[in-house]
C-alpha atoms as a PDB file:
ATOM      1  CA  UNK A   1     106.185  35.363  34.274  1.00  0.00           C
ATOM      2  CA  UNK A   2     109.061  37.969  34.002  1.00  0.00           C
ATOM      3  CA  UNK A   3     112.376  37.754  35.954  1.00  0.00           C
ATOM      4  CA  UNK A   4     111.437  40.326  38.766  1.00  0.00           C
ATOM      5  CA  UNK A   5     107.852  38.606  39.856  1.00  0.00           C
ATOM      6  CA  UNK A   6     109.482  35.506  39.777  1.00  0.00           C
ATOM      7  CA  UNK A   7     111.934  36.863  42.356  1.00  0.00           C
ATOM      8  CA  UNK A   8     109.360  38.451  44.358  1.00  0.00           C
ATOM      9  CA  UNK A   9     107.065  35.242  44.231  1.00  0.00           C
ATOM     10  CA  UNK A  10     110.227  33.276  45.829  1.00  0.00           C
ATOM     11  CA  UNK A  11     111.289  35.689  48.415  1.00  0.00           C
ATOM     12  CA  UNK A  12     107.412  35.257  49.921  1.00  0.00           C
ATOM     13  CA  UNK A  13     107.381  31.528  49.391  1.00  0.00           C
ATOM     14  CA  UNK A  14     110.577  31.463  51.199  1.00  0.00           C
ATOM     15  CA  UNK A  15     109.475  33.915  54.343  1.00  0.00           C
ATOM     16  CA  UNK A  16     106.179  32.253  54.423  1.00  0.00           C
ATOM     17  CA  UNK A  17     108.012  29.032  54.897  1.00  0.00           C
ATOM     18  CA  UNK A  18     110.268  30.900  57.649  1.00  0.00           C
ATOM     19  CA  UNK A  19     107.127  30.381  60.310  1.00  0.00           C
ATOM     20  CA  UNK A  20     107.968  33.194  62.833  1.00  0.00           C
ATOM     21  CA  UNK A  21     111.449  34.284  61.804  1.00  0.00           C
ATOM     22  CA  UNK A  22     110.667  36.658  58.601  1.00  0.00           C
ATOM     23  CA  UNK A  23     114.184  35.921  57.403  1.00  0.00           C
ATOM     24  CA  UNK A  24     112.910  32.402  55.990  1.00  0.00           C
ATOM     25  CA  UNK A  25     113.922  29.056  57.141  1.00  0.00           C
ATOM     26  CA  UNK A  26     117.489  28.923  56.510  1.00  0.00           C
ATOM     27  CA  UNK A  27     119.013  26.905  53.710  1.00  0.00           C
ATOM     28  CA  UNK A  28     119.736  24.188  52.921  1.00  0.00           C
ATOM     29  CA  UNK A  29     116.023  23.171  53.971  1.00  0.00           C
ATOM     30  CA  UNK A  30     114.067  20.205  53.715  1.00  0.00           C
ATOM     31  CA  UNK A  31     110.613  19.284  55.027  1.00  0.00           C
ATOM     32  CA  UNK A  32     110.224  15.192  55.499  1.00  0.00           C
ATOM     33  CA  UNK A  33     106.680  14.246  56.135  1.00  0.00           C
ATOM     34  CA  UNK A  34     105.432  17.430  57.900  1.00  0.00           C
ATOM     35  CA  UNK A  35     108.790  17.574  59.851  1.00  0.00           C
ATOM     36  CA  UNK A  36     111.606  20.371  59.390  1.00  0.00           C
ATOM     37  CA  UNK A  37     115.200  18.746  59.251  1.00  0.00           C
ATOM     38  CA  UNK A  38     116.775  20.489  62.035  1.00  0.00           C
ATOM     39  CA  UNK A  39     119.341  23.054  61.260  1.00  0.00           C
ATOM     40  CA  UNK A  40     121.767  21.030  63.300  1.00  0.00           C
ATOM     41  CA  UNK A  41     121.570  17.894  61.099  1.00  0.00           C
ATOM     42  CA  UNK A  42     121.190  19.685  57.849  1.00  0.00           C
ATOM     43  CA  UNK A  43     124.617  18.516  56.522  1.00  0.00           C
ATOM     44  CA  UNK A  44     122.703  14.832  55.934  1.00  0.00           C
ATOM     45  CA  UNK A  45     120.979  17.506  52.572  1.00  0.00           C
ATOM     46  CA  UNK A  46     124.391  17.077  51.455  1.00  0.00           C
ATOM     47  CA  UNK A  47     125.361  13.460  51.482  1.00  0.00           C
ATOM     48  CA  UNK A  48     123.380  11.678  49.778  1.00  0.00           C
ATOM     49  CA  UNK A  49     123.930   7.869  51.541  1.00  0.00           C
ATOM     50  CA  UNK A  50     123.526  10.087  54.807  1.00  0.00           C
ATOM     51  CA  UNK A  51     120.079  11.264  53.481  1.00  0.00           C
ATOM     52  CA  UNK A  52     119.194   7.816  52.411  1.00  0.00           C
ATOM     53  CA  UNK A  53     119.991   6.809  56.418  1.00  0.00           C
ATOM     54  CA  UNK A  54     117.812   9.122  57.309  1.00  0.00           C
ATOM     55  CA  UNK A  55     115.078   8.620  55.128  1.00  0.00           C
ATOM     56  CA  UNK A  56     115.047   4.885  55.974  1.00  0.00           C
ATOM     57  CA  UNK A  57     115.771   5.875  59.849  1.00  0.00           C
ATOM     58  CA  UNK A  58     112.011   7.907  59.286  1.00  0.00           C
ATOM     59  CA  UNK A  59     110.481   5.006  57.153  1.00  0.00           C
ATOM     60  CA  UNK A  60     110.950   2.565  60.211  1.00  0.00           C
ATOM     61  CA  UNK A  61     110.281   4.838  62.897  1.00  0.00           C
ATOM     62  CA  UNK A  62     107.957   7.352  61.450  1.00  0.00           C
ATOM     63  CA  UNK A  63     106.277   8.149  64.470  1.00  0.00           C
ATOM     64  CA  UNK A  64     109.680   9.311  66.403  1.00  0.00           C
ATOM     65  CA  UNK A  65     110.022  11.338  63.085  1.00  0.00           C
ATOM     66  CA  UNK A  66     106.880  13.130  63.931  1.00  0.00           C
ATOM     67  CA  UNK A  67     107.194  13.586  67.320  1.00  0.00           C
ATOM     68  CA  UNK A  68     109.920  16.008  66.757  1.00  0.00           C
ATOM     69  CA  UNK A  69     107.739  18.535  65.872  1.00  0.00           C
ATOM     70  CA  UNK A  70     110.062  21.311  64.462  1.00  0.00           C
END
């Protein structure tokens, strides 16, 4: 794959992944079990014991995980 279709098959994966907003999702992103971190708690992408919280936070309460939705 050259440079340039690489770019241009990133900048769709990343819109695609940006629902509704055509700008993309915002970064830093991650998607936990069907569930977009929210934007406002995306500084836990960062820290990794605050990531590990969270990720055992959604292990023992997966269902309030997926009720958010986003």
């Amino acid at each position: 794959m050259k440079y340039r279709d690489f770019v241009t098959k990133s900048e769709q994966a990343y819109e695609s992944a940006g629902e509704d907003d055509p700008r993309g999702p915002g970064t830093p992103t991650a998607v936990i079990n069907g569930v977009r971190v929210p934007e406002g708690s995306a500084a836990v992408l960062y820290d990794q014991e605050l990531f590990n919280q969270l990720l055992e936070e959604i292990k023992a309460q997966p269902g309030r995980w997926a009720s958010l939705g986003l």
